[in-house]
C-alpha atoms as a PDB file:
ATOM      1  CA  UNK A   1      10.283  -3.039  19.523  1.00  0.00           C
ATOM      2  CA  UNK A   2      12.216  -0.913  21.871  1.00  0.00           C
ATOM      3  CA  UNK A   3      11.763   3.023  20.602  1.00  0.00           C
ATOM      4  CA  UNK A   4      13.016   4.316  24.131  1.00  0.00           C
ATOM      5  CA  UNK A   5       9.679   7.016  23.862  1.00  0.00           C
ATOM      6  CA  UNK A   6       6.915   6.869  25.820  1.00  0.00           C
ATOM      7  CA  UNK A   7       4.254   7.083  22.941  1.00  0.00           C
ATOM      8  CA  UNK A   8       1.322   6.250  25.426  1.00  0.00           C
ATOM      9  CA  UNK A   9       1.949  10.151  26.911  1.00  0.00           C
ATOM     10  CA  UNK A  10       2.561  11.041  23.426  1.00  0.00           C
ATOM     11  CA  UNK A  11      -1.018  10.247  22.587  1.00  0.00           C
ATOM     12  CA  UNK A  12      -2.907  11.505  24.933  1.00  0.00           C
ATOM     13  CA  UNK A  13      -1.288  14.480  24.417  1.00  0.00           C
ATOM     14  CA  UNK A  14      -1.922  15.147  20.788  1.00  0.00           C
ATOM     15  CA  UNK A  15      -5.481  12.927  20.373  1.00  0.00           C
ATOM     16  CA  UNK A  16      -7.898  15.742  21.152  1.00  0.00           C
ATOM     17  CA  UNK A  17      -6.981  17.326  18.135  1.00  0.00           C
ATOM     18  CA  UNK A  18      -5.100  14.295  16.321  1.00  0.00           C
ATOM     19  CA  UNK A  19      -9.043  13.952  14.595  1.00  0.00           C
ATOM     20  CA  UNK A  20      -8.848  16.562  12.157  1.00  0.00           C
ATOM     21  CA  UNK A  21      -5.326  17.256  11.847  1.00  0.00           C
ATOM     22  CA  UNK A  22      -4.445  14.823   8.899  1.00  0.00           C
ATOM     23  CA  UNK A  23      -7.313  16.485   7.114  1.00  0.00           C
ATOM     24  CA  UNK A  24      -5.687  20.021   7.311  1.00  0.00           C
ATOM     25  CA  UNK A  25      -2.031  18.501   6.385  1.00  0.00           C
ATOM     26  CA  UNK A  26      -3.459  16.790   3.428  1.00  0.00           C
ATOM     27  CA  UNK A  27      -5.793  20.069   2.474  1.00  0.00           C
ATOM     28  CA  UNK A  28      -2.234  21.906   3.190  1.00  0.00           C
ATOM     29  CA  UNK A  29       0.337  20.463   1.513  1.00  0.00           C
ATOM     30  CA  UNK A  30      -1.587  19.700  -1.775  1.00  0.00           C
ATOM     31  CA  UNK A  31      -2.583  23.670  -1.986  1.00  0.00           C
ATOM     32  CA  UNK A  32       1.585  24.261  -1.386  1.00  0.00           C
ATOM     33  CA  UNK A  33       2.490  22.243  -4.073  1.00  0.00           C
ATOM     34  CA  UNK A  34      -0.175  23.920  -6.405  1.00  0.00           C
ATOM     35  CA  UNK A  35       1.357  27.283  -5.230  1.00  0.00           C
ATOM     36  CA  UNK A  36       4.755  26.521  -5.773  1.00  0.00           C
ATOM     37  CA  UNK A  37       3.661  25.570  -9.400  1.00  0.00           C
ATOM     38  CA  UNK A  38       1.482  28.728 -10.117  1.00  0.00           C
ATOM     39  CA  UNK A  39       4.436  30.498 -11.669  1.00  0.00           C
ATOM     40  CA  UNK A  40       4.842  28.234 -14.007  1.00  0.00           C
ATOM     41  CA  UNK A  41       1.531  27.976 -14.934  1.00  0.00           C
ATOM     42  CA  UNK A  42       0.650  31.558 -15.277  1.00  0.00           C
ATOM     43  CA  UNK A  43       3.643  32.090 -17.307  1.00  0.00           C
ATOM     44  CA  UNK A  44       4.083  29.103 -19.443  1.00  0.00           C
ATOM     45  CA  UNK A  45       0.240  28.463 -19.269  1.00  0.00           C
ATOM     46  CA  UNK A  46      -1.161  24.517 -19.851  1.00  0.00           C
ATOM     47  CA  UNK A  47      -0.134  22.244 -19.992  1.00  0.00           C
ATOM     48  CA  UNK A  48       2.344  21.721 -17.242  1.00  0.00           C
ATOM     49  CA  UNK A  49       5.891  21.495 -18.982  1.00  0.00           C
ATOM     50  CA  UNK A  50       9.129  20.190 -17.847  1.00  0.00           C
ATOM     51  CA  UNK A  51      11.739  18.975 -19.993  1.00  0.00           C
ATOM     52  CA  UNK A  52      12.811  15.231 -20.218  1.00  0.00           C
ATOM     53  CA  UNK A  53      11.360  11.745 -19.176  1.00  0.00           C
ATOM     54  CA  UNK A  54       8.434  13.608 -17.938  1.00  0.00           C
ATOM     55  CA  UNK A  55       7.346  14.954 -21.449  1.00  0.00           C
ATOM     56  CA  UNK A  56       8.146  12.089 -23.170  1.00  0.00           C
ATOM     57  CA  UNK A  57       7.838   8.974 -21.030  1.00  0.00           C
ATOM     58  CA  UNK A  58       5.411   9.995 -17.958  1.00  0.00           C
ATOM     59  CA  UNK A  59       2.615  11.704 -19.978  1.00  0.00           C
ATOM     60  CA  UNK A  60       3.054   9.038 -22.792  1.00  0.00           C
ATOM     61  CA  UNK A  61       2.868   6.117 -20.391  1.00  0.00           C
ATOM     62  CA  UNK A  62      -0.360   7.509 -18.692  1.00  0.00           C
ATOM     63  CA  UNK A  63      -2.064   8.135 -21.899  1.00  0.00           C
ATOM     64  CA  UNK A  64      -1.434   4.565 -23.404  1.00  0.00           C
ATOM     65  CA  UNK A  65      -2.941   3.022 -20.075  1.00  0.00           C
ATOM     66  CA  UNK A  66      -5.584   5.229 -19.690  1.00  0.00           C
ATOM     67  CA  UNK A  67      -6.970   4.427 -23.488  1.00  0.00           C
ATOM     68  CA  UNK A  68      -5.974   0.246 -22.426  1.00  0.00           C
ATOM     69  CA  UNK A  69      -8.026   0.762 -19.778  1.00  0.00           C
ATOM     70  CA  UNK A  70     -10.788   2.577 -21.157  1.00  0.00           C
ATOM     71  CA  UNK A  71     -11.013   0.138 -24.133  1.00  0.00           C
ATOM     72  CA  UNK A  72     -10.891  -3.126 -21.902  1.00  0.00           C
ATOM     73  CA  UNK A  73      -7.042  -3.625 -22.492  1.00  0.00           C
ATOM     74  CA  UNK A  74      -5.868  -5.526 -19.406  1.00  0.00           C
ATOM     75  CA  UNK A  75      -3.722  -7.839 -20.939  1.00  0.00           C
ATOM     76  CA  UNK A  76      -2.270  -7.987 -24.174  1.00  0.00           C
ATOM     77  CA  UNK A  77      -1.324  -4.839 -25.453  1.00  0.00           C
ATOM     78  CA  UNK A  78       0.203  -4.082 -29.375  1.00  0.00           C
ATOM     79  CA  UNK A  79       0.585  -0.645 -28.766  1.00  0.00           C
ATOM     80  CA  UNK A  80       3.842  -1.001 -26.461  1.00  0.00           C
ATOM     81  CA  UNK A  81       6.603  -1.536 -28.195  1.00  0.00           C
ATOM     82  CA  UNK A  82       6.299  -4.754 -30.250  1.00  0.00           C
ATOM     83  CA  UNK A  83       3.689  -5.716 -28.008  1.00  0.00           C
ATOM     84  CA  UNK A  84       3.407  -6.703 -25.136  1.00  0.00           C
ATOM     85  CA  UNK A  85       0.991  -7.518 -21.511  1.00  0.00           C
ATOM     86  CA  UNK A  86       0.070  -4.344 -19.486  1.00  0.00           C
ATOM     87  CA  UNK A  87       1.241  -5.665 -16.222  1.00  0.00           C
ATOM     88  CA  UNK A  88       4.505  -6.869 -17.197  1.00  0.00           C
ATOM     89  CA  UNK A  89       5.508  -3.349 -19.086  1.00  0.00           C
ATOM     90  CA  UNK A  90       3.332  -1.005 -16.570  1.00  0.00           C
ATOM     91  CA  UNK A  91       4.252  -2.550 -13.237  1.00  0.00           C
ATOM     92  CA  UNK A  92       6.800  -0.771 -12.740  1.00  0.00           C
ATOM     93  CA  UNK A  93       5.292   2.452 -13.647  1.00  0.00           C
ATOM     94  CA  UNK A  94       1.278   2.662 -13.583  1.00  0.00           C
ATOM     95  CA  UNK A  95      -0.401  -0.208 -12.881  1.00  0.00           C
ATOM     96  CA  UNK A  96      -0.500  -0.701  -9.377  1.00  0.00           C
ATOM     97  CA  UNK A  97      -0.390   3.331  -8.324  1.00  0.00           C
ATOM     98  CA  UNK A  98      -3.949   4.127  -7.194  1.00  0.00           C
ATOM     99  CA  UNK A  99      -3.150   7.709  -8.379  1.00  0.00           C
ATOM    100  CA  UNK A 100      -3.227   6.485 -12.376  1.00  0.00           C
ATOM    101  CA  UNK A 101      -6.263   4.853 -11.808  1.00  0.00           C
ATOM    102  CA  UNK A 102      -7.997   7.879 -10.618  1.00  0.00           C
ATOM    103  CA  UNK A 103      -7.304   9.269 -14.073  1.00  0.00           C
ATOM    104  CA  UNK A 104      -9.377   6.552 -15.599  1.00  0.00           C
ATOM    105  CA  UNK A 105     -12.498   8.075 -14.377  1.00  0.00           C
ATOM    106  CA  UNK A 106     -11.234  11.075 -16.711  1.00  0.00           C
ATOM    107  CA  UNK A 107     -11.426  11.720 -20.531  1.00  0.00           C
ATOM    108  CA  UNK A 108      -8.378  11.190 -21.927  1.00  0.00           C
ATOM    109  CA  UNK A 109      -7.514  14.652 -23.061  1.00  0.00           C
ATOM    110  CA  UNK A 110      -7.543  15.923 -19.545  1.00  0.00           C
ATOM    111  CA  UNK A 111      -4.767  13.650 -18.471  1.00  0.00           C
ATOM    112  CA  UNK A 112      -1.525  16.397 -19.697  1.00  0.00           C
ATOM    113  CA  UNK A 113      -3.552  19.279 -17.835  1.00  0.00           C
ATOM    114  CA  UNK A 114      -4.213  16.763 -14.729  1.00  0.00           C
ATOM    115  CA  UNK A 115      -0.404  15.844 -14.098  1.00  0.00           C
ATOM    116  CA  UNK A 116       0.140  18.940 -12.095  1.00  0.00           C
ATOM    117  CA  UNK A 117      -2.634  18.657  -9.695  1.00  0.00           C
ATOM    118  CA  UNK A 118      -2.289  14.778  -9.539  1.00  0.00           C
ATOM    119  CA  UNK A 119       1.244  15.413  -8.285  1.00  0.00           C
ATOM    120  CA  UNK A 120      -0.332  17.840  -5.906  1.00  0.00           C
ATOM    121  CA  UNK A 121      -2.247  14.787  -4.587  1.00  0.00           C
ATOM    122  CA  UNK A 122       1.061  12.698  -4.372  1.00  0.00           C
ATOM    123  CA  UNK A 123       2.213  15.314  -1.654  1.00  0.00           C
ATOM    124  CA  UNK A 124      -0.568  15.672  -0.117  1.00  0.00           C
ATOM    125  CA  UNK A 125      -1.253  11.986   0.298  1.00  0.00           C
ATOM    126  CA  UNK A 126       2.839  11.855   1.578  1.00  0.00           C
ATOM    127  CA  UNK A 127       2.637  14.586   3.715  1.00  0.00           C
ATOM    128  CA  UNK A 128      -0.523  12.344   5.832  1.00  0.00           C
ATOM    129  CA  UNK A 129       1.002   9.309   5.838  1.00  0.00           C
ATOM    130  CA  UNK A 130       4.279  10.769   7.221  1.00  0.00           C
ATOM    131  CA  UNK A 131       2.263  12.746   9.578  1.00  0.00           C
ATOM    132  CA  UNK A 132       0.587  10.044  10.693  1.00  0.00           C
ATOM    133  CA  UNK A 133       3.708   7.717  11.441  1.00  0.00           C
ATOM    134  CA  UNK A 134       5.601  10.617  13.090  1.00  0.00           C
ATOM    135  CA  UNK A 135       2.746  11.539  15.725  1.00  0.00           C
ATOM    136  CA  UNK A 136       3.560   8.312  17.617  1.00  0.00           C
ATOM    137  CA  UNK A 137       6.897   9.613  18.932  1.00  0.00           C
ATOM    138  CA  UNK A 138       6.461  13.553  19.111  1.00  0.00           C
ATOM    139  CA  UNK A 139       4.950  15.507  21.670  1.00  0.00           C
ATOM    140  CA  UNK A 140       2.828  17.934  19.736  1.00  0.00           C
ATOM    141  CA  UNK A 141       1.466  17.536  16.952  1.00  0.00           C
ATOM    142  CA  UNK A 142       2.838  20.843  15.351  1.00  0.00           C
ATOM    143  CA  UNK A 143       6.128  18.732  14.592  1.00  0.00           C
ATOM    144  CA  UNK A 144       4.323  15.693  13.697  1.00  0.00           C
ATOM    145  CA  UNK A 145       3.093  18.459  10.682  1.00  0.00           C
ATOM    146  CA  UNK A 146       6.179  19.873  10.386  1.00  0.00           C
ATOM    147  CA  UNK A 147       7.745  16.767   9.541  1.00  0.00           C
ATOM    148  CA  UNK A 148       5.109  15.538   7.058  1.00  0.00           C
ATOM    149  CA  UNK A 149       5.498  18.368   4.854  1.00  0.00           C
ATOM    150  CA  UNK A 150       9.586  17.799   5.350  1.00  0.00           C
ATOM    151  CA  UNK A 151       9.109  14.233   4.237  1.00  0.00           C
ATOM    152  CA  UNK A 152       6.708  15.165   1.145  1.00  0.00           C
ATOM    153  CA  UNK A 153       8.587  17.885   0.320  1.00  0.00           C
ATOM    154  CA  UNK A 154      11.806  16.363   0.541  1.00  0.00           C
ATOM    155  CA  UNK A 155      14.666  17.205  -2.421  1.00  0.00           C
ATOM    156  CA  UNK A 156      14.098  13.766  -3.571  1.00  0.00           C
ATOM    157  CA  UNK A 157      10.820  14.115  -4.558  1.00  0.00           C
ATOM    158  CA  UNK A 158      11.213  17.629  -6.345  1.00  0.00           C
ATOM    159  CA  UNK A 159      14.089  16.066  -7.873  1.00  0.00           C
ATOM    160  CA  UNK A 160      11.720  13.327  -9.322  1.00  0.00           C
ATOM    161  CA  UNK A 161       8.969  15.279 -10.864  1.00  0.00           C
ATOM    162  CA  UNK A 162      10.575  13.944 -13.922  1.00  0.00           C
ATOM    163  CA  UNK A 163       9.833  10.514 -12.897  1.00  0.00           C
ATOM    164  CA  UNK A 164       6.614  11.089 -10.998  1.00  0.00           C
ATOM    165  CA  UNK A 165       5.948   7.354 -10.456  1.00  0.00           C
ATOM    166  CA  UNK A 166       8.679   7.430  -7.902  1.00  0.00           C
ATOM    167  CA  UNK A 167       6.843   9.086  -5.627  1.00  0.00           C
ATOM    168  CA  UNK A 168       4.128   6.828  -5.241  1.00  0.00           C
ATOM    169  CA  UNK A 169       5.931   4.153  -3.284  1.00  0.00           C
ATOM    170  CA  UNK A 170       6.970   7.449  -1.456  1.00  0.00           C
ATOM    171  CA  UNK A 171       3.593   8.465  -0.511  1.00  0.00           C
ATOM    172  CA  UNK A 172       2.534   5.287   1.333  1.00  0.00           C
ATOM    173  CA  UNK A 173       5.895   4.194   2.725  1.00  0.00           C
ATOM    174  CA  UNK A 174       5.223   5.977   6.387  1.00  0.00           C
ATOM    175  CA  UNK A 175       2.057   3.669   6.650  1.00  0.00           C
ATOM    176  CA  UNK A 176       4.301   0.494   5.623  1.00  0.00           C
ATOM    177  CA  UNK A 177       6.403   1.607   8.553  1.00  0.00           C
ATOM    178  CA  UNK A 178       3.480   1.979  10.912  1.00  0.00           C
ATOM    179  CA  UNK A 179       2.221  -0.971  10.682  1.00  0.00           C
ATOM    180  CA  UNK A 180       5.619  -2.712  10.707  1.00  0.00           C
ATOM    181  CA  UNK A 181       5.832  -0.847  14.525  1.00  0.00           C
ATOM    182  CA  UNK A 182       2.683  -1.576  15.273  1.00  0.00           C
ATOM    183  CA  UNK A 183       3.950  -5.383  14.439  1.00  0.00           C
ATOM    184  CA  UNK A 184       7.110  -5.356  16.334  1.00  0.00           C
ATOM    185  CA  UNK A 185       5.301  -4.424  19.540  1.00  0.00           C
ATOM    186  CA  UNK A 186       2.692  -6.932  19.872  1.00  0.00           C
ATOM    187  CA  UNK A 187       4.363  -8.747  22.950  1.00  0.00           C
ATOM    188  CA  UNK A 188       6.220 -11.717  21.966  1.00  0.00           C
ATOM    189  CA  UNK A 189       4.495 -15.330  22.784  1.00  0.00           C
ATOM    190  CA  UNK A 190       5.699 -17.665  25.675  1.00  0.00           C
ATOM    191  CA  UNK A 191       7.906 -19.485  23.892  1.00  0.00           C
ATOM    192  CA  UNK A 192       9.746 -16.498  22.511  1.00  0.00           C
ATOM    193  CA  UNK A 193       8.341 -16.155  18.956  1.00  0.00           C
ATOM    194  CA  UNK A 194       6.683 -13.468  17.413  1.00  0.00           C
ATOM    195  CA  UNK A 195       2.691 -13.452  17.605  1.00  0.00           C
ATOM    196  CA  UNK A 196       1.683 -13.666  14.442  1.00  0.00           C
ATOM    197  CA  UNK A 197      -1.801 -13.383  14.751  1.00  0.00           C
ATOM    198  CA  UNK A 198      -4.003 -10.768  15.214  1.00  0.00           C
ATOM    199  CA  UNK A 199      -4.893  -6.624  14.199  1.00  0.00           C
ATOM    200  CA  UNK A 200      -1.485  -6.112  13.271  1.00  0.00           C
ATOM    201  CA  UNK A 201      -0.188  -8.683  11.500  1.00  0.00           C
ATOM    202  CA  UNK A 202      -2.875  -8.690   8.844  1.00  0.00           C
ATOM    203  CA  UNK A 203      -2.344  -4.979   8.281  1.00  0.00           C
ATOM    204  CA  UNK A 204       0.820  -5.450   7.870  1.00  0.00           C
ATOM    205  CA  UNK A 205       0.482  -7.804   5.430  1.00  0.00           C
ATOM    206  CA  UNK A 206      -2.274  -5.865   3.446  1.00  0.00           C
ATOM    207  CA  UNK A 207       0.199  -3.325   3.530  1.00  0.00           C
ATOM    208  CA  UNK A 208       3.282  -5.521   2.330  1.00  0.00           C
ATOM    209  CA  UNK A 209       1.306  -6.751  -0.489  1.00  0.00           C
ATOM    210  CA  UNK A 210      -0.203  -3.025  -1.409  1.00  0.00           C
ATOM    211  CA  UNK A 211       3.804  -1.688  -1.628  1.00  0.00           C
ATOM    212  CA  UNK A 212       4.739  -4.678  -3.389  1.00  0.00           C
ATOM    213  CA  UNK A 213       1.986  -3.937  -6.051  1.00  0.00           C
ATOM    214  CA  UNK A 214       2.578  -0.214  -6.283  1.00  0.00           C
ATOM    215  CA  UNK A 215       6.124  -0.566  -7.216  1.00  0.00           C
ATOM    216  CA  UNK A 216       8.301  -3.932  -7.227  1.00  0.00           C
ATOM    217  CA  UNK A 217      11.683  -2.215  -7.750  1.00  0.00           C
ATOM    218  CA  UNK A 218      11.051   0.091  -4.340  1.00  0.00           C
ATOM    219  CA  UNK A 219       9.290  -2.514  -2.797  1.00  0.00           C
ATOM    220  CA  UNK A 220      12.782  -4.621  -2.504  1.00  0.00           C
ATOM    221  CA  UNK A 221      14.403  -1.421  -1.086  1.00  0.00           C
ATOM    222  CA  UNK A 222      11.568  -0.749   1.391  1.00  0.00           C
ATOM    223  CA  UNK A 223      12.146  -4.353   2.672  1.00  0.00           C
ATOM    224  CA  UNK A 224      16.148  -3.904   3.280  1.00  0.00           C
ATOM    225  CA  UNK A 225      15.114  -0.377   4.865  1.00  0.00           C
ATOM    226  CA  UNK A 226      12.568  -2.784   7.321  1.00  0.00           C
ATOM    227  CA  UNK A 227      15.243  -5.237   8.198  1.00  0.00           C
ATOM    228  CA  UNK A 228      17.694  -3.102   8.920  1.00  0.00           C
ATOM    229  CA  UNK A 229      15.559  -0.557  11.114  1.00  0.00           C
ATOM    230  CA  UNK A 230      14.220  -4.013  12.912  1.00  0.00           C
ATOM    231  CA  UNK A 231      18.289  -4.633  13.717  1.00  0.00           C
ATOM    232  CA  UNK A 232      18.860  -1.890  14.701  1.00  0.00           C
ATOM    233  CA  UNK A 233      15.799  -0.823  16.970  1.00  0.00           C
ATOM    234  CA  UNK A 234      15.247  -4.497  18.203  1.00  0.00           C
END
């Protein structure tokens, strides 16, 4: 694929300190996003609190997987609804985010006064990703940073606090893209078709089926997103 930058300049430039740069944009933004809810939690105290789907949907939801998972509840379940299998009511929510299964290594009391902090995480983890896309076509890393923290803390994801579980297809989707790129230049074969084979196509698909697992509703949106950056970059 055709980006019209020359990223092999790009890298040189930015690889003697590209090492341990991700490390201070993850360290970074998580520590902004526990700032920015400080207030809130000095003046309202713990739990974290905000009104809606978040109280009585998001912190439900994590506390009926975590005790299904702590009590060796992978399938059937008869507390959800009228019953019903974790991965058909959960997909779409919790059960393929790596961030609820963190929680499982918790008790489940601490899961309310984790929420905050595990969102923190979300940014962080979205902040890296993005930072790590964007590098390839900047010229110092400074605005590869900048523009992590722009992606992670983007109005869409404040906006979704109330549905957290939206930004965990978020939080990976700059790697998705990466290795899509990383795809699309792999020089074509000599009879004109892609070269399937190889580094990049198998972390590519590692990554298509990790998105696809996270969230299956985002996952369809992420692929029209893919096709349409392929037209239009090809």
């Amino acid at each position: 694929m055709e980006t019209g930058l020359d990223t092999t300049n790009t890298k040189k430039k930015i690889t003697e300190k590209s090492w341990y740069v991700p490390v201070v944009v993850f360290l970074s933004a998580y520590l902004m996003y526990v700032i920015a809810v400080l207030p809130i939690l000095i003046k309202r105290g713990m739990p974290f609190f905000y009104y809606g789907d978040y109280n009585v949907q998001q912190i439900p939801f994590y506390i009926v997987a975590h005790r299904a998972v702590r009590s060796g509840q992978f399938f059937w379940n008869w507390n959800i609804d009228l019953g019903g299998t974790m991965f058909g009511d959960f997909a779409f929510y919790l059960w393929g985010s790596p961030f609820f299964w963190l929680t499982t290594l918790f008790p489940e009391s601490a899961i309310p006064f984790m929420m905050p902090f595990l969102m923190a995480l979300k940014y962080a983890v979205s902040s890296t990703c993005a930072y790590l896309y964007i590098r390839k076509y900047v010229h110092k890393y400074t605005y590869a940073m900048i523009g992590g923290y722009l992606y992670a803390f983007s109005g869409f994801n404040a906006c979704n606090i109330v549905f957290n579980h939206f930004t965990d297809a978020v939080a990976f989707f700059p790697l998705f893209l990466l290795a899509f790129d990383n795809l699309m230049n792999v020089p074509a074969r000599k009879d004109g078709k892609f070269n399937l084979a190889g580094k990049p196509f198998v972390l590519f698909a590692l990554m298509t089926t990790f998105m696809s697992v996270i969230n299956y509703y985002f996952f369809f949106g992420q692929v029209v997103f893919l096709v349409l950056y392929f037209l239009i970059n090809r």
